[in-house]
N, C-alpha and C. Protein backbone atom coordinates (compact mmCIF):
# COMPACT_ATOMS: atom_id res chain seq x y z
N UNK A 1 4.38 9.52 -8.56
CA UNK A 1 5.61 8.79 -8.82
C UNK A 1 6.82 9.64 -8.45
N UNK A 2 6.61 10.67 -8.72
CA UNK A 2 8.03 11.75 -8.59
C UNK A 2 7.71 12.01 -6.98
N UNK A 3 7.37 12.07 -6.25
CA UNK A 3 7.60 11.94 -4.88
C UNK A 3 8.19 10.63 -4.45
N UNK A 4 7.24 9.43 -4.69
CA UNK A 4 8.50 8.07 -4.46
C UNK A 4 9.78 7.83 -4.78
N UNK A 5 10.30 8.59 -6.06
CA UNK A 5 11.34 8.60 -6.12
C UNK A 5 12.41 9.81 -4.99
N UNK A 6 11.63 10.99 -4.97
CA UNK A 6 11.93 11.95 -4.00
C UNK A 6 12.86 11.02 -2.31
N UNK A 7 11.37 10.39 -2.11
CA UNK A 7 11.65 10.01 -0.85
C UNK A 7 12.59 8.90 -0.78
N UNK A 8 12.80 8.00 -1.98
CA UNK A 8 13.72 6.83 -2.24
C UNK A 8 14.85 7.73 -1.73
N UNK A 9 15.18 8.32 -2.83
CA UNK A 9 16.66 8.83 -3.10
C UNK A 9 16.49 9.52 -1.09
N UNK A 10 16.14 9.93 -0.68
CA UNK A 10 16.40 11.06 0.71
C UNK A 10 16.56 9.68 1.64
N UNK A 11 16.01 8.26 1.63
CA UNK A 11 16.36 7.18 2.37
C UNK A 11 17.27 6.40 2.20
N UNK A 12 18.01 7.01 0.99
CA UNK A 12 19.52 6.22 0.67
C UNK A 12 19.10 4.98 -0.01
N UNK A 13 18.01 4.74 -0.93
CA UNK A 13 17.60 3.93 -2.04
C UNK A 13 18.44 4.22 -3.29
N UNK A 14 18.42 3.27 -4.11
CA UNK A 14 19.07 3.44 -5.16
C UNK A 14 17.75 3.62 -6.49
N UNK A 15 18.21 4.55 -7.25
CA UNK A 15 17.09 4.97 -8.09
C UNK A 15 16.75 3.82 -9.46
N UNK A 16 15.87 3.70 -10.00
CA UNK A 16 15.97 2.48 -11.04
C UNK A 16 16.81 3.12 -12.49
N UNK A 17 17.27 4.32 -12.45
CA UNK A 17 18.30 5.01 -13.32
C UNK A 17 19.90 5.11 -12.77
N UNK A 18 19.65 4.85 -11.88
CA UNK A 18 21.30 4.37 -11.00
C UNK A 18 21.79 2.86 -11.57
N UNK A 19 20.83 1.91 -11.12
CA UNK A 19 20.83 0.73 -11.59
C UNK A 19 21.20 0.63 -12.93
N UNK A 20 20.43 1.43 -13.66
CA UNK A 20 20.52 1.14 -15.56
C UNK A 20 21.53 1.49 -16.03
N UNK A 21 22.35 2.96 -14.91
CA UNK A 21 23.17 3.43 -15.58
C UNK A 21 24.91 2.76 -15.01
N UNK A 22 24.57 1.71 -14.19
CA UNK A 22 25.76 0.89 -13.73
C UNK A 22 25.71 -0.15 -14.19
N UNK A 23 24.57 -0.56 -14.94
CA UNK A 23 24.60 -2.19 -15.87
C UNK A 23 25.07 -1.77 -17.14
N UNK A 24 24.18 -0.71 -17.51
CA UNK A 24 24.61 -0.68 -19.23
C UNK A 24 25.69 0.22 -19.40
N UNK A 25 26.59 -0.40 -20.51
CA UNK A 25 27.51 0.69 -20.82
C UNK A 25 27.24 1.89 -20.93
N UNK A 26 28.55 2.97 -20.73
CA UNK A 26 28.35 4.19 -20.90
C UNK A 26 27.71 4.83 -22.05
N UNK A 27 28.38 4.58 -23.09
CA UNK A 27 28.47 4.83 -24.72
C UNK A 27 26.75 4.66 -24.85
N UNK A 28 25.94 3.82 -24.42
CA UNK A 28 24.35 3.43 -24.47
C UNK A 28 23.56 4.25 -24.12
N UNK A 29 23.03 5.25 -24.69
CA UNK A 29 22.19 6.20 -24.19
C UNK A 29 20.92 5.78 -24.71
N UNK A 30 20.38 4.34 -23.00
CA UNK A 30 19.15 3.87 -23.44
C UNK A 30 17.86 4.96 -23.14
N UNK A 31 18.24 5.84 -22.53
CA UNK A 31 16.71 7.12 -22.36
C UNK A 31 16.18 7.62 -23.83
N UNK A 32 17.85 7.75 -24.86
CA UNK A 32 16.97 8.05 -26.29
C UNK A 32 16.43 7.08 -26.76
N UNK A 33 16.80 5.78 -26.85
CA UNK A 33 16.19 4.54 -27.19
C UNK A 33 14.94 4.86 -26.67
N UNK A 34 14.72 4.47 -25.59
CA UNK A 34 13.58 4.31 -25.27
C UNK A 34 12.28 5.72 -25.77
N UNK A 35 12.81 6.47 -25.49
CA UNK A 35 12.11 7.21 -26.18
C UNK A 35 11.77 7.15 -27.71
N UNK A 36 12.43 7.47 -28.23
CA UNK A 36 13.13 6.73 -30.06
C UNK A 36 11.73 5.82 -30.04
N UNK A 37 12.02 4.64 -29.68
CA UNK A 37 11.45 3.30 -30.37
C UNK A 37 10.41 2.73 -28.59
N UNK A 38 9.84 3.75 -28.00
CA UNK A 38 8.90 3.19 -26.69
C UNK A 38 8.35 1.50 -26.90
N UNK A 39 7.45 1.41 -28.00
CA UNK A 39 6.86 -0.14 -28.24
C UNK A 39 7.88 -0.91 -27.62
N UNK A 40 8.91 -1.28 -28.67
CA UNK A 40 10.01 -2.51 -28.44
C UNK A 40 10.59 -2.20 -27.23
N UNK A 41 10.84 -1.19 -26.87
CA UNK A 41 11.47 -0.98 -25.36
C UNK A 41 10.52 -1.00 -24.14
N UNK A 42 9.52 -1.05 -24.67
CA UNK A 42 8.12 -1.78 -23.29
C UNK A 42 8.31 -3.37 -23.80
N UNK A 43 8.33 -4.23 -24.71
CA UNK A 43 8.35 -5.40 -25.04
C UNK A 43 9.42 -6.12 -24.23
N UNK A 44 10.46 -5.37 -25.18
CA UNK A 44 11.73 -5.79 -24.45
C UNK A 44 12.12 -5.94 -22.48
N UNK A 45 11.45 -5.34 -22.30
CA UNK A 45 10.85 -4.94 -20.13
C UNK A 45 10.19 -6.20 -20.12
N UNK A 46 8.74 -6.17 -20.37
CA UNK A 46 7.81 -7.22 -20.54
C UNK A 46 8.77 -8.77 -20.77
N UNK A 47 9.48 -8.78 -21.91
CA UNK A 47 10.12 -10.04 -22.14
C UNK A 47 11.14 -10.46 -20.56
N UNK A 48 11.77 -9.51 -20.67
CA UNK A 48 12.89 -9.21 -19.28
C UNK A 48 12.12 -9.88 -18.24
N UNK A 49 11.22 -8.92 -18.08
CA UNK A 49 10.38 -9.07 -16.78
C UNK A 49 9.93 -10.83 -16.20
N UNK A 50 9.14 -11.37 -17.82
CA UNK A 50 8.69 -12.67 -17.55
C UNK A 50 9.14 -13.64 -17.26
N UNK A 51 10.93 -13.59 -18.03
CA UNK A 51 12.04 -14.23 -17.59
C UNK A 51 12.50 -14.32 -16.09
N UNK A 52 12.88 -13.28 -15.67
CA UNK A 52 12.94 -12.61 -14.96
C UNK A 52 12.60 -13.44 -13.44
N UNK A 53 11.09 -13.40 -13.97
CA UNK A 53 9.84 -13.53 -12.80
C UNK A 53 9.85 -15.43 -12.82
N UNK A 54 10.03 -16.12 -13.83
CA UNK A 54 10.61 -17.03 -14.40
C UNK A 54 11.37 -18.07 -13.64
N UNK A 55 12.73 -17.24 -13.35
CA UNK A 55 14.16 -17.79 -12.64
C UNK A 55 13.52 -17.49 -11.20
N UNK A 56 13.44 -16.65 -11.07
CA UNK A 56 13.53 -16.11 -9.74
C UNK A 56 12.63 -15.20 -8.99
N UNK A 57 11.32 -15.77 -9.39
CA UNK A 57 9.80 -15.82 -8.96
C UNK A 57 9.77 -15.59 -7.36
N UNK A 58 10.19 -16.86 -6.86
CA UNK A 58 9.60 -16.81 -5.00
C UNK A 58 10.60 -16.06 -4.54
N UNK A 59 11.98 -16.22 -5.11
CA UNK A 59 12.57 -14.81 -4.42
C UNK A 59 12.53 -13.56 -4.31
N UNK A 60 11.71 -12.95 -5.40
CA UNK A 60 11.26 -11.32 -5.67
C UNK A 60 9.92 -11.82 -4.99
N UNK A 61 9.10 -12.40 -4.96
CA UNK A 61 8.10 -12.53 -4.18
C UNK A 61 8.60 -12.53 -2.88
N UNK A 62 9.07 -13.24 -2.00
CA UNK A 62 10.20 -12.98 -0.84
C UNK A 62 10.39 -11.52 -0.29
N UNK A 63 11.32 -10.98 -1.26
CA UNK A 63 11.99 -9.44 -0.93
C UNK A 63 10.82 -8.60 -1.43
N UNK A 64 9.77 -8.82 -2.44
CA UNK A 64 8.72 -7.71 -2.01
C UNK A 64 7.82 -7.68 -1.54
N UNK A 65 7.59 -9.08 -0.51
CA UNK A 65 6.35 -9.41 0.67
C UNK A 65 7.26 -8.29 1.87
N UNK A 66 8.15 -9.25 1.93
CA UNK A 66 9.18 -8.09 3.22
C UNK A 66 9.47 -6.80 3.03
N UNK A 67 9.14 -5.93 1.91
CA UNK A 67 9.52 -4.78 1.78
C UNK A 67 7.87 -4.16 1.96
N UNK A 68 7.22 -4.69 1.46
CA UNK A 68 5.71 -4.25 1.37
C UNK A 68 5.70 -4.24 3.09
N UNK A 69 5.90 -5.38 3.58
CA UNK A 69 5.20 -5.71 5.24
C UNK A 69 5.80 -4.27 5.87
N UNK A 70 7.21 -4.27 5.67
CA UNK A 70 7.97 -3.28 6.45
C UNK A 70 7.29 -1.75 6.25
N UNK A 71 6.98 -1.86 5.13
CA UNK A 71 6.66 0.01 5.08
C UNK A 71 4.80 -0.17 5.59
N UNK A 72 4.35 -1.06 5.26
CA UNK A 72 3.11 -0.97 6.10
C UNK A 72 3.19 -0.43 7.52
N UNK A 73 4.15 -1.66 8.27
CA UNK A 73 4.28 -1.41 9.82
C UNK A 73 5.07 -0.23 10.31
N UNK A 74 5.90 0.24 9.34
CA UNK A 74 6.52 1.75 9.62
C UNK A 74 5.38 3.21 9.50
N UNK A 75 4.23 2.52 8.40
CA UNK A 75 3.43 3.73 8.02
C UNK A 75 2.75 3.86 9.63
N UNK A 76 1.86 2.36 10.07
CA UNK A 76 1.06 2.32 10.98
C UNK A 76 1.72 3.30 12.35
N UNK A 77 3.13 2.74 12.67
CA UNK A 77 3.67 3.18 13.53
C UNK A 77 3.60 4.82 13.85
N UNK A 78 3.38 5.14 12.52
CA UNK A 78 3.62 6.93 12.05
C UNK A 78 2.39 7.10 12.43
N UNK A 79 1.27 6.66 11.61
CA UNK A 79 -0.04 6.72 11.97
C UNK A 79 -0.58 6.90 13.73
N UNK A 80 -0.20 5.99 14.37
CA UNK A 80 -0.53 5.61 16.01
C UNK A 80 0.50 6.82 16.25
N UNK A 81 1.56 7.20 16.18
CA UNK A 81 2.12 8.02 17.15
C UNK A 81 3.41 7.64 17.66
């Protein structure tokens, strides 16, 4: 995992702690939460998530068929030469 993030951040990806830390207020220091109280803060993901997946199902299906396809055909490319 700590290499995917490695290589995210070096391709000009945005990290999923960049994201959290530009949605949620400052004052919110959800890393102790989550640590603090892990259960409800995996629930609370899980709930997120199903919603989530819910609204806007074929479009994250969409953007992560095309993101999956792309790094396949970039790996192969690396692969062949």
């Amino acid at each position: 995992m700590e290499d995917f993030v490695n290589d995210e951040e070096t391709r000009g990806g945005t990290s999923v702690e960049e994201i959290l830390d530009e949605l949620l207020p400052e004052q919110l220091e959800w890393e102790r939460l989550v640590r603090a109280y892990p259960v409800p803060a995996v629930a609370l993901a899980a709930i997120g998530g199903f919603y989530l997946g819910l609204r806007h199902g074929p479009e994250i299906l969409t953007a992560v068929s095309g993101f999956v396809a792309s790094e396949v055909s970039r790996n192969v490319s690396e692969l062949i030469g």
